[in-house]
N, C-alpha and C. Protein backbone atom coordinates (compact mmCIF):
# COMPACT_ATOMS: atom_id res chain seq x y z
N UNK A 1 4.31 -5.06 -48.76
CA UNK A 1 4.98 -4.73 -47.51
C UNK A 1 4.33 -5.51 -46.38
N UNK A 2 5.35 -6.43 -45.72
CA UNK A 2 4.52 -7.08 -44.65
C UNK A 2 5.00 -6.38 -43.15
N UNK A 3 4.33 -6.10 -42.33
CA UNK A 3 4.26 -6.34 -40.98
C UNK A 3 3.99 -6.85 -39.75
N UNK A 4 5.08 -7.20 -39.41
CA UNK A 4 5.00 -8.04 -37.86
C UNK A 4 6.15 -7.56 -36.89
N UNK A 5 5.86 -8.09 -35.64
CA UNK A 5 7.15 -7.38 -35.12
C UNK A 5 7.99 -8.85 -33.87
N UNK A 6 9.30 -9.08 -34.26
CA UNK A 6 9.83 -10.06 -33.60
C UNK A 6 11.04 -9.27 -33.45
N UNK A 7 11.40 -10.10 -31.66
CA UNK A 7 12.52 -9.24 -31.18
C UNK A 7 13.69 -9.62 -32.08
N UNK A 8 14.99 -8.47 -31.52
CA UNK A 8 15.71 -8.47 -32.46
C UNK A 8 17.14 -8.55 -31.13
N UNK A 9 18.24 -8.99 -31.50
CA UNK A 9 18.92 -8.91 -30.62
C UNK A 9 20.41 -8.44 -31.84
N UNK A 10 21.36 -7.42 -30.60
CA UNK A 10 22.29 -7.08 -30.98
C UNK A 10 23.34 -7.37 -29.96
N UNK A 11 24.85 -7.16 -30.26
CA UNK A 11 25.79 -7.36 -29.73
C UNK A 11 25.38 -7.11 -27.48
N UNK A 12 25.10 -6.02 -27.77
CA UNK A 12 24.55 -5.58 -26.42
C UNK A 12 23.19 -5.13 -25.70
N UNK A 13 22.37 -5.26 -26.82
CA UNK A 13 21.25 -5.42 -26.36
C UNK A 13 19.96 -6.40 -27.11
N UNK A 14 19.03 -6.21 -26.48
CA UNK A 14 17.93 -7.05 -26.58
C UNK A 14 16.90 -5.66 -27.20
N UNK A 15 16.45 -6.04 -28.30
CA UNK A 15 14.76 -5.28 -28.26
C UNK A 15 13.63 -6.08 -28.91
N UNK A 16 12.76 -5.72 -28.11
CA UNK A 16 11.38 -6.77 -27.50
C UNK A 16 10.45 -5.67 -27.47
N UNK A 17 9.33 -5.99 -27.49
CA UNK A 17 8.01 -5.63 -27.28
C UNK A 17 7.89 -4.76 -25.42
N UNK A 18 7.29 -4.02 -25.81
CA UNK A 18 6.73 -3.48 -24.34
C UNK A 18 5.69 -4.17 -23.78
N UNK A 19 5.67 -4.36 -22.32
CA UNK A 19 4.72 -4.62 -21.87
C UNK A 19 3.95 -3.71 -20.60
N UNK A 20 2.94 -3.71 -20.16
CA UNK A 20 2.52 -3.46 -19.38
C UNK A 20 3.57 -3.16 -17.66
N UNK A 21 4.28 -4.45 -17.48
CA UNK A 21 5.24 -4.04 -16.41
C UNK A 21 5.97 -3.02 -16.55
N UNK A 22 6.18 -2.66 -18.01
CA UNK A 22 7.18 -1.37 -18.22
C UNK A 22 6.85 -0.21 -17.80
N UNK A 23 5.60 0.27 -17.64
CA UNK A 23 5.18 0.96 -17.45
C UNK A 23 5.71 1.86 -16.35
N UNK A 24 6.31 1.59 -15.13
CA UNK A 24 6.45 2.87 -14.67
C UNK A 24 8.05 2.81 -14.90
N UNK A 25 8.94 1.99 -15.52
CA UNK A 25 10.04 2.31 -16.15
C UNK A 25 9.92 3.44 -16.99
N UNK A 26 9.06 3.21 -18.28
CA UNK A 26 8.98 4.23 -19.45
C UNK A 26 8.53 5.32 -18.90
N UNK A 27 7.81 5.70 -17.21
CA UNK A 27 7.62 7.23 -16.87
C UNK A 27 8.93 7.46 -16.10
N UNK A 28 9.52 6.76 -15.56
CA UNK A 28 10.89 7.59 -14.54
C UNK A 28 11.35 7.64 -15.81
N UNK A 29 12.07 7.17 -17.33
CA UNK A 29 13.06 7.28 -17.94
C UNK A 29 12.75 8.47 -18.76
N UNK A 30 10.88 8.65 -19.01
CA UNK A 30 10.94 9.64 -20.22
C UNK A 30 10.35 10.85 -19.45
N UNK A 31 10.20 10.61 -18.01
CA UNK A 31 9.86 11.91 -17.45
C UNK A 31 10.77 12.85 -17.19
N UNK A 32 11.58 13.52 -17.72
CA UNK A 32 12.66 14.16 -17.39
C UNK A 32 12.79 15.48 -18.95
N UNK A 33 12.61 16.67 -18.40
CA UNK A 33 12.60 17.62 -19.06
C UNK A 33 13.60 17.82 -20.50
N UNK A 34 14.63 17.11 -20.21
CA UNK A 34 15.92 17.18 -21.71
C UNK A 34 15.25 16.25 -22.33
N UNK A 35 14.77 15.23 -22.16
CA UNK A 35 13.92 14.10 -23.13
C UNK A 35 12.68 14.69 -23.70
N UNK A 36 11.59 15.49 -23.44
CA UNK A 36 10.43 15.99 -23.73
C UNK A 36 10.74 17.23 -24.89
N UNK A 37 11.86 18.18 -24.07
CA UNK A 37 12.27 19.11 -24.61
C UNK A 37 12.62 18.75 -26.23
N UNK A 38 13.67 17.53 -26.42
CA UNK A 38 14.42 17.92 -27.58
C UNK A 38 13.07 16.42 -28.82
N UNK A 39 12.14 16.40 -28.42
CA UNK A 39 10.84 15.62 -28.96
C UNK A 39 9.61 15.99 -29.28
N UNK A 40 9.53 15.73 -30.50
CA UNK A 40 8.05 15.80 -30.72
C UNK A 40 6.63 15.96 -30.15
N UNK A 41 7.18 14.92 -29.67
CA UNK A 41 5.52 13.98 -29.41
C UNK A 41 5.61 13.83 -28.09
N UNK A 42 6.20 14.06 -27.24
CA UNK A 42 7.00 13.45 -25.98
C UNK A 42 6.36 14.84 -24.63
N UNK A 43 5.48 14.70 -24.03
CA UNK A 43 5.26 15.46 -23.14
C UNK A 43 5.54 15.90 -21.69
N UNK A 44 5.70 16.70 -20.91
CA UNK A 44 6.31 16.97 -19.89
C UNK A 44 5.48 17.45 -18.37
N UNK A 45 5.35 17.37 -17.84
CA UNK A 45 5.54 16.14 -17.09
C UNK A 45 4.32 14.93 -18.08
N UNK A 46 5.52 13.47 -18.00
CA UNK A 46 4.86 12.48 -18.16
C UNK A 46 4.55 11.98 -17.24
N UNK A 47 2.92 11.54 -17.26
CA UNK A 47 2.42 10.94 -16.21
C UNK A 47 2.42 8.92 -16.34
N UNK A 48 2.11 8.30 -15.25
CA UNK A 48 1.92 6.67 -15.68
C UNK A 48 0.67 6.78 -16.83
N UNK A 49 -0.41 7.31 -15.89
CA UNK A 49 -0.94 7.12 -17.71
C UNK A 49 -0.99 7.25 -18.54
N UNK A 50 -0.21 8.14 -19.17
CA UNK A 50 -0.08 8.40 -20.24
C UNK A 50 1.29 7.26 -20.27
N UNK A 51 1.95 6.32 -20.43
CA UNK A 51 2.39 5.25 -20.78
C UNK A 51 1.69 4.07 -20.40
N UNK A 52 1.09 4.04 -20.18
CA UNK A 52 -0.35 3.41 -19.96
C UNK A 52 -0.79 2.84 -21.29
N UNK A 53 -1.38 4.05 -21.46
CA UNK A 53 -2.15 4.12 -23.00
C UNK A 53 -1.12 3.83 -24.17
N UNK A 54 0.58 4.73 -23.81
CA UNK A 54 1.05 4.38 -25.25
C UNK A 54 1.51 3.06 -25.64
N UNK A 55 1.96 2.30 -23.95
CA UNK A 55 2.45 0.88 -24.19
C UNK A 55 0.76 0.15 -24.61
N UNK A 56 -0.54 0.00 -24.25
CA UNK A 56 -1.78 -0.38 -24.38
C UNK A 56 -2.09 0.07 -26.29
N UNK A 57 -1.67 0.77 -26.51
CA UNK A 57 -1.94 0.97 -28.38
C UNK A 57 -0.70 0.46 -29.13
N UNK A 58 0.11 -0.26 -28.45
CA UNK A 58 1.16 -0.74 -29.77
C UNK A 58 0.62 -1.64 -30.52
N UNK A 59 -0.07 -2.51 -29.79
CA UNK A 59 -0.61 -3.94 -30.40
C UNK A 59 -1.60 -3.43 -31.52
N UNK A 60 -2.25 -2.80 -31.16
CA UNK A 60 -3.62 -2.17 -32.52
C UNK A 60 -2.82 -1.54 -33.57
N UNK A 61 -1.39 -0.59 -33.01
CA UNK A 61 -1.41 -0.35 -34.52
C UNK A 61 -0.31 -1.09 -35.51
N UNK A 62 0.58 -2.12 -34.71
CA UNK A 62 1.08 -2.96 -35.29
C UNK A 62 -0.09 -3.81 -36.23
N UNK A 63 -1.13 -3.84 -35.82
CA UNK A 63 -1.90 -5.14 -36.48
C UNK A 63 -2.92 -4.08 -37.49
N UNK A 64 -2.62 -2.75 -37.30
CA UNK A 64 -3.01 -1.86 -38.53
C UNK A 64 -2.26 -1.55 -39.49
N UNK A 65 -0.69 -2.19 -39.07
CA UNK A 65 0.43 -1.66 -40.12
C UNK A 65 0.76 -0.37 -40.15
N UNK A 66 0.43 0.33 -38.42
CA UNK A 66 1.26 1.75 -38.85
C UNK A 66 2.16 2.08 -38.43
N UNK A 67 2.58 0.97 -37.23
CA UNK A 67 3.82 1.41 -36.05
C UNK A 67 4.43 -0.24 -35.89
N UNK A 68 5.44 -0.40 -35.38
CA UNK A 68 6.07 -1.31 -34.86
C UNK A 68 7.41 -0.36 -34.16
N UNK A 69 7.05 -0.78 -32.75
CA UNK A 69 8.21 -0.23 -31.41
C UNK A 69 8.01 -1.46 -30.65
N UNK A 70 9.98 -1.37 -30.50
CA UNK A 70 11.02 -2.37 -29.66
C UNK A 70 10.90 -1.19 -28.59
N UNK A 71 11.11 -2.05 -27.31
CA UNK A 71 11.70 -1.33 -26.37
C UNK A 71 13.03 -2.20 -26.73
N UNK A 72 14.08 -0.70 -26.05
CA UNK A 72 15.57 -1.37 -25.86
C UNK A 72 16.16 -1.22 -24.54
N UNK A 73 16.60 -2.66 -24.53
CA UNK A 73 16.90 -3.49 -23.32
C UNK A 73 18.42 -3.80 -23.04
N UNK A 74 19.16 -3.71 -22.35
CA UNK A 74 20.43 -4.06 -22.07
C UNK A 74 20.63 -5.68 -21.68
N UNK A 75 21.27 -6.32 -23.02
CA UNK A 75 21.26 -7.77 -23.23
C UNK A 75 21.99 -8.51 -21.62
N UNK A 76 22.56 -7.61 -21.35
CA UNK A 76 23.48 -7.97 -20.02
C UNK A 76 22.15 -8.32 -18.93
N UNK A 77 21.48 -7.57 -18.55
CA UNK A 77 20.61 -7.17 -17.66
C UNK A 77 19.06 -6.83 -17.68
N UNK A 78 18.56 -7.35 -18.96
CA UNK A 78 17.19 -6.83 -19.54
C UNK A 78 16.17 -5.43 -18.93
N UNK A 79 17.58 -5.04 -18.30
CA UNK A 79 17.03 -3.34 -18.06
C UNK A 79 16.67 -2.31 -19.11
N UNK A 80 15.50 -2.14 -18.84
CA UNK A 80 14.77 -0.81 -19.87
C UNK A 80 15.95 0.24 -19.70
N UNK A 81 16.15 0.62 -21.28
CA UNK A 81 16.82 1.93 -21.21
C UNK A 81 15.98 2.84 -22.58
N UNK A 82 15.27 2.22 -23.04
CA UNK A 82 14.57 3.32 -23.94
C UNK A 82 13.88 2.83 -25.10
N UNK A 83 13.52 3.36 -26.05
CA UNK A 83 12.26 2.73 -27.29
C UNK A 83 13.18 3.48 -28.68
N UNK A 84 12.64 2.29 -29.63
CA UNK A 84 13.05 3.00 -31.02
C UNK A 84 11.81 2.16 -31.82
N UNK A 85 11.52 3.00 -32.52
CA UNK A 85 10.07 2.86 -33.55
C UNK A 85 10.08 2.80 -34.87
N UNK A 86 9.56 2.47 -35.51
CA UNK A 86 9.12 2.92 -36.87
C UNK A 86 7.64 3.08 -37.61
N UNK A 87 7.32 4.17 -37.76
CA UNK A 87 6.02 4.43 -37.74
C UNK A 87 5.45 4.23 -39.62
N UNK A 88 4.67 3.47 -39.92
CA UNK A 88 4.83 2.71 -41.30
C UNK A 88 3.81 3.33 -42.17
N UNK A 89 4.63 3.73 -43.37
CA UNK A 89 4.01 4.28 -44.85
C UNK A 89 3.23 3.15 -45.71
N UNK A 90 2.34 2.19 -45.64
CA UNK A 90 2.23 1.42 -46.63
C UNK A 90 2.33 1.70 -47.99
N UNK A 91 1.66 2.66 -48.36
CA UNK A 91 1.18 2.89 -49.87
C UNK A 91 2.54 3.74 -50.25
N UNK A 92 3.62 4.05 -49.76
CA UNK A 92 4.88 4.73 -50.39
C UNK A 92 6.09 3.98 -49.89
N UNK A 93 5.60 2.70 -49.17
CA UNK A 93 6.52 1.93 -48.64
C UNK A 93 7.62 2.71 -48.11
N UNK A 94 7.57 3.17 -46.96
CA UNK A 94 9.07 4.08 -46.32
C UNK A 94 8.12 4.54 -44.61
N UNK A 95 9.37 4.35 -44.02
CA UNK A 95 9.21 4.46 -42.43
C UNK A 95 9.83 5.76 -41.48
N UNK A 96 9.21 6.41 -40.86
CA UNK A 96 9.87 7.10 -40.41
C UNK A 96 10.25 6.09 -38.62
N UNK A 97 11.72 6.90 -38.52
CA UNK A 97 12.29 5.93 -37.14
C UNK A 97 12.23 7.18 -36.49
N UNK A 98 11.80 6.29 -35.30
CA UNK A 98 11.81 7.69 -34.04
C UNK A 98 12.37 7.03 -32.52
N UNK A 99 12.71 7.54 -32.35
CA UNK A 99 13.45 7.07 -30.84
C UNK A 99 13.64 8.10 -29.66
N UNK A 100 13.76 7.19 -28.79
CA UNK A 100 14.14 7.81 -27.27
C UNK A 100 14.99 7.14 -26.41
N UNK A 101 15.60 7.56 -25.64
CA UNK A 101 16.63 6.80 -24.48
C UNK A 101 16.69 7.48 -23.57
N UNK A 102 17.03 6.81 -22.58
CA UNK A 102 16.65 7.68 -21.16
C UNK A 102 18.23 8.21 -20.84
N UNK A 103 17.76 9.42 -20.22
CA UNK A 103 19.32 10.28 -19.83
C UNK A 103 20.44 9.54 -19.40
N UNK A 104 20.51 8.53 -18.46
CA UNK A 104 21.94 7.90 -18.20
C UNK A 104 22.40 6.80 -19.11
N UNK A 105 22.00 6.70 -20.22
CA UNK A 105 22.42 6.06 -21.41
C UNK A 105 22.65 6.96 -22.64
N UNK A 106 22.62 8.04 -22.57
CA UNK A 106 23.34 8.81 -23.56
C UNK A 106 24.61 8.43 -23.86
N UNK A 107 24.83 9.04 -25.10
CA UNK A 107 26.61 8.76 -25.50
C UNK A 107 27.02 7.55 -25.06
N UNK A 108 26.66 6.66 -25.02
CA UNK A 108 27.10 4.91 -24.92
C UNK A 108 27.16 4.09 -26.59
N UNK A 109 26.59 4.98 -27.43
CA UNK A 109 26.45 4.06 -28.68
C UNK A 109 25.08 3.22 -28.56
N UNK A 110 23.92 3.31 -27.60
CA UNK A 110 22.97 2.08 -27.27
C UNK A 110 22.08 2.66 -28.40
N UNK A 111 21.53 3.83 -28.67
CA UNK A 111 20.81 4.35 -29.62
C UNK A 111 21.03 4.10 -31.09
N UNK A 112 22.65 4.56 -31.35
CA UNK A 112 22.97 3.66 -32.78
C UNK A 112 23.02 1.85 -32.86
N UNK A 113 23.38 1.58 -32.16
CA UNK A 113 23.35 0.12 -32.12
C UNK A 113 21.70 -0.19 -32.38
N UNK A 114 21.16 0.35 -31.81
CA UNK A 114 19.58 -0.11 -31.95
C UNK A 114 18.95 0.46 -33.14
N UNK A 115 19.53 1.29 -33.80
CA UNK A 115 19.02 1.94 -34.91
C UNK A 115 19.07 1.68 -36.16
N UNK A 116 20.49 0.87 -35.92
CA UNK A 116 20.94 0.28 -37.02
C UNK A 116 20.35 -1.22 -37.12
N UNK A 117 20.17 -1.85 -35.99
CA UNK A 117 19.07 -3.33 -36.39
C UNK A 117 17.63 -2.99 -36.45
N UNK A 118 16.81 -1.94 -36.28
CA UNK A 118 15.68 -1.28 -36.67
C UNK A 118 15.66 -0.86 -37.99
N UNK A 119 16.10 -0.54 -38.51
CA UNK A 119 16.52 -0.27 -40.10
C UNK A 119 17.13 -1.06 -40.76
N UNK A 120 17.57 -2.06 -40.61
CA UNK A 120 17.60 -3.34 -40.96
C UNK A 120 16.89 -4.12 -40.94
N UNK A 121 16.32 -4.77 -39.95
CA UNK A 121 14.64 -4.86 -39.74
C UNK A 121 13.87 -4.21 -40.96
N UNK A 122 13.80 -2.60 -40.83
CA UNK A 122 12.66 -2.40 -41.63
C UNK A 122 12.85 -2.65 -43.40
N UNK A 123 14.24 -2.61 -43.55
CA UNK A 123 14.65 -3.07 -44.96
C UNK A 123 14.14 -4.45 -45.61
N UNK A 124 14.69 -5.15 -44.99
CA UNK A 124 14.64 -6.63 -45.14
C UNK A 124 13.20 -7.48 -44.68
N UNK A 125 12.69 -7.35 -43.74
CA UNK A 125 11.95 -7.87 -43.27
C UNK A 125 10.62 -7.25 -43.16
N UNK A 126 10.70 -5.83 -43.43
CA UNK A 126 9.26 -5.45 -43.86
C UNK A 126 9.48 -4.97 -45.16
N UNK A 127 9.82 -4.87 -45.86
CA UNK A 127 10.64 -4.52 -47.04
C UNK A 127 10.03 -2.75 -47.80
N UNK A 128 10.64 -1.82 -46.45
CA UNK A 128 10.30 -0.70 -46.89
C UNK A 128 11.67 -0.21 -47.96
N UNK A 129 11.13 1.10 -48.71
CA UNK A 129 11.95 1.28 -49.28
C UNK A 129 12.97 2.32 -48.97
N UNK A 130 12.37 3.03 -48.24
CA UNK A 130 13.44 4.24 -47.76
C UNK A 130 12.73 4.53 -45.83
N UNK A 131 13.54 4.66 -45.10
CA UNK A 131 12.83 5.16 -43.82
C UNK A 131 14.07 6.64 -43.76
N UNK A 132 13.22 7.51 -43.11
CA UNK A 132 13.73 8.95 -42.98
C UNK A 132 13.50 9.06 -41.36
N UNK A 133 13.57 10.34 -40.55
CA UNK A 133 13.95 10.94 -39.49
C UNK A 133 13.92 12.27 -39.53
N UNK A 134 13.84 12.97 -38.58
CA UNK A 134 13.77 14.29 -38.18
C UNK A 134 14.31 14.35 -36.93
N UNK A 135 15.08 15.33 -36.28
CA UNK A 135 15.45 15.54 -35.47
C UNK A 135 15.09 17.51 -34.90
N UNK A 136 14.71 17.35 -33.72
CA UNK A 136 14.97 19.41 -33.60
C UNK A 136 16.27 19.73 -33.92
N UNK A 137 16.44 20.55 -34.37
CA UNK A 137 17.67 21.23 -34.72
C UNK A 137 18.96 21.29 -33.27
N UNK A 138 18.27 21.94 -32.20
CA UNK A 138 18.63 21.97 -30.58
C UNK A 138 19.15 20.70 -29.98
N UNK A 139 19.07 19.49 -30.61
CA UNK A 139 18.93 17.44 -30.36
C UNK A 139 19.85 17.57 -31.60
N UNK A 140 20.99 17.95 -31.68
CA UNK A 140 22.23 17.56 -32.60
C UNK A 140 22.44 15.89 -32.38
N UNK A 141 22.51 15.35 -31.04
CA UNK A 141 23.10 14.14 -30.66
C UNK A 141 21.98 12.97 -31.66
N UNK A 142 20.98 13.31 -31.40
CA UNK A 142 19.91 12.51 -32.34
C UNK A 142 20.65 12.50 -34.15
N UNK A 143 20.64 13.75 -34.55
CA UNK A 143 21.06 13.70 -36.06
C UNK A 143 22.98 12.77 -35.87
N UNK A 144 23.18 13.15 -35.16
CA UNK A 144 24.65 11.82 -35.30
C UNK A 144 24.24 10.67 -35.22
N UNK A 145 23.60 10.16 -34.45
CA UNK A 145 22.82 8.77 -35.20
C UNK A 145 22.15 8.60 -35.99
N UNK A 146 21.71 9.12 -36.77
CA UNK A 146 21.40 9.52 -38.01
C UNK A 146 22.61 8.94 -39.18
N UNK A 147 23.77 9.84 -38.77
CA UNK A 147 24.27 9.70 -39.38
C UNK A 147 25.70 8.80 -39.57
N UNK A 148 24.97 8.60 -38.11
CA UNK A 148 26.47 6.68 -38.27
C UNK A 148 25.42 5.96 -38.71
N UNK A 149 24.35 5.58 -38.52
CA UNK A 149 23.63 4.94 -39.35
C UNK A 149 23.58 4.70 -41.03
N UNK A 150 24.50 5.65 -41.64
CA UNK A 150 24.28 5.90 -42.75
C UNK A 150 23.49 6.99 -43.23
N UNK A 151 22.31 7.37 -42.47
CA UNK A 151 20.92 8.26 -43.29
C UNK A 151 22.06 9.56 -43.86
N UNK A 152 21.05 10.35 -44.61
CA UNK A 152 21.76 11.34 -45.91
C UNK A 152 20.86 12.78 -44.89
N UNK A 153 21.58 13.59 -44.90
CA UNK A 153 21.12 14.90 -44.61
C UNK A 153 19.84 15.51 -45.92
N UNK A 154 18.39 15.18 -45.71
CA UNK A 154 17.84 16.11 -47.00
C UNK A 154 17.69 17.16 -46.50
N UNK A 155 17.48 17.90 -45.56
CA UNK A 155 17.13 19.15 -45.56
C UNK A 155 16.79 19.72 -44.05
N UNK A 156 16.64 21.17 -43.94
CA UNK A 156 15.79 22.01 -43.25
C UNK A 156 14.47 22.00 -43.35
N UNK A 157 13.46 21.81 -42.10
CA UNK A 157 12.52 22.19 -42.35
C UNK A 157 12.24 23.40 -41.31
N UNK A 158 12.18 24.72 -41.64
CA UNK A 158 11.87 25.76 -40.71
C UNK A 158 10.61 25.89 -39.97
N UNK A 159 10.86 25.73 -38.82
CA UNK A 159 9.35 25.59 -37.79
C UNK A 159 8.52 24.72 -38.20
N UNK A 160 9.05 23.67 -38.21
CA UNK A 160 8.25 22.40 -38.72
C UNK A 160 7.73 21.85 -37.20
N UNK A 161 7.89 22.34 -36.30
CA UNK A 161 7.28 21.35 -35.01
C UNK A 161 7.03 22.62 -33.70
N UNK A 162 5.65 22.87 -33.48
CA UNK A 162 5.40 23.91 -32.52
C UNK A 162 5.31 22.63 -31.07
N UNK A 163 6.39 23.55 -30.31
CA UNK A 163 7.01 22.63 -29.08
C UNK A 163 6.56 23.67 -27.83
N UNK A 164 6.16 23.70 -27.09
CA UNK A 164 6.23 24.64 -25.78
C UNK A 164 5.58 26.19 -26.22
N UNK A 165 5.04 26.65 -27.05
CA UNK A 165 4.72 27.82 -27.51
C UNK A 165 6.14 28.62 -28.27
N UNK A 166 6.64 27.56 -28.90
CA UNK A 166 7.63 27.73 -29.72
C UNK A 166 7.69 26.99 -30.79
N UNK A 167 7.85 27.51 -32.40
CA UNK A 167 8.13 26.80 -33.22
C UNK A 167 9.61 26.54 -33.21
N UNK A 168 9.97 25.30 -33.61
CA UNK A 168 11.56 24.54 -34.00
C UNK A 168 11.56 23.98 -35.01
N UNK A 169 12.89 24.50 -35.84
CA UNK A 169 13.15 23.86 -36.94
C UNK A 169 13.73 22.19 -36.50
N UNK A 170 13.75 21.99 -37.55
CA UNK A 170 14.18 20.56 -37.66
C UNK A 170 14.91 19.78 -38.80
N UNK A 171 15.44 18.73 -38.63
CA UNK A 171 16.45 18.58 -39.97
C UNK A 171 16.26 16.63 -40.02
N UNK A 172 16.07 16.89 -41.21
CA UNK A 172 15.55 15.80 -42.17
C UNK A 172 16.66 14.68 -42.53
N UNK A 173 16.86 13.58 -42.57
CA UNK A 173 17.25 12.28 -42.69
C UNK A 173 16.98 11.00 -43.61
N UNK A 174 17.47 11.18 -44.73
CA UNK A 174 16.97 9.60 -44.90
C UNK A 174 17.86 8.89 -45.63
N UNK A 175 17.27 7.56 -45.90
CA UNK A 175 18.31 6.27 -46.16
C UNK A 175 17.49 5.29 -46.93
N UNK A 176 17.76 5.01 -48.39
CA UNK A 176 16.86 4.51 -49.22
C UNK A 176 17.99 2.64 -48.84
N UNK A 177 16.72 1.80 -48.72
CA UNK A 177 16.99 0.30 -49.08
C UNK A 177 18.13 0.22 -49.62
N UNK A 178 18.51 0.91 -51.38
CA UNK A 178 19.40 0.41 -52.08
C UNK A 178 20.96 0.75 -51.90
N UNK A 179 21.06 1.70 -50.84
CA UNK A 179 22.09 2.59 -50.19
C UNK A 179 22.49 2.13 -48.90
N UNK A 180 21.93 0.81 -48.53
CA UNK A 180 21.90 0.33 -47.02
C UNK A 180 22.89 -0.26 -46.97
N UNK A 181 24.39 -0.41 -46.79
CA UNK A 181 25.35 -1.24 -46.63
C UNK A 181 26.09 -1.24 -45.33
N UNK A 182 26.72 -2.43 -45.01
CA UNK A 182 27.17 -2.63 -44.04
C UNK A 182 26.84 -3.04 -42.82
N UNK A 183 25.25 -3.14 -42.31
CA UNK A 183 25.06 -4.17 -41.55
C UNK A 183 23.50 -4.71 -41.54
């Protein structure tokens, strides 16, 4: 399994590497309570530094082989509208994709469009074998890209993610290499 990360361009957008200028883009876009809420990892209020640090650690763990994240860019206008990732399994070869987009790009299709050359990407060019997903149960809009993407519904996981002094279930995704058709 090799890793590297080169931009990728689609019909309407551009995704590229983050840089440092992004930085107070990625806090107005991911500081906003419906983005934190329906995420993992994603905290509320986000401060600059804390995108600071997360755009400042891509490079280490790309060159550790555990992550590779595009920011995604609007090819029209190379305006930041949000990040899609894949966080890397070596030894079981398979990726989990994780993403974000900022609120006034919802429901545009920019998330599937980018999801689907990220998983393409990770097929071909890092040559994983299956990448999966999770979504909160409450973030339905996330599991539909999921599933124009192709990924397969595996399952429930009950209170798989303690969020706010609340556990949330969550629902499972994946899409093996040999099942990848169509783009």
């Amino acid at each position: 399994m090799k890793t590297f990360h080169r931009d990728i361009k689609t019909k309407r957008l551009n995704l590229t590497k983050f840089f440092q200028e992004d930085v107070s883009r990625v806090t107005s876009l991911v500081n906003h309570r419906e983005i934190a809420s329906t995420t993992a990892n994603i905290p509320h209020p986000y401060k600059e530094e804390m995108a600071v640090e997360w755009i400042g650690q891509q490079e280490q763990t790309l060159k550790q082989g555990k992550n590779v994240v595009w920011a995604i860019r609007l090819e029209e206008s190379s305006e930041l509208v949000g990040a899609m990732g894949l966080e890397l399994n070596e030894r079981h070869h398979h990726g989990e994709l994780g993403f974000w987009i900022g609120r006034n790009y919802w429901n545009q299709g920019i998330c599937t469009e980018a999801a689907q050359a990220v998983v393409s990407f990770g097929f071909k060019e890092i040559g994983l074998n299956k990448i999966y997903a999770y979504h909160i149960c409450r973030n339905p809009g996330s599991g539909r890209v999921m599933k124009k993407i192709g990924m397969i519904r595996e399952g429930r996981l009950n209170q798989h993610f303690f969020k706010w002094d609340k556990y949330e279930d969550a629902e499972l995704y994946g899409l093996l290499a040999k099942d990848c058709t169509g783009f």
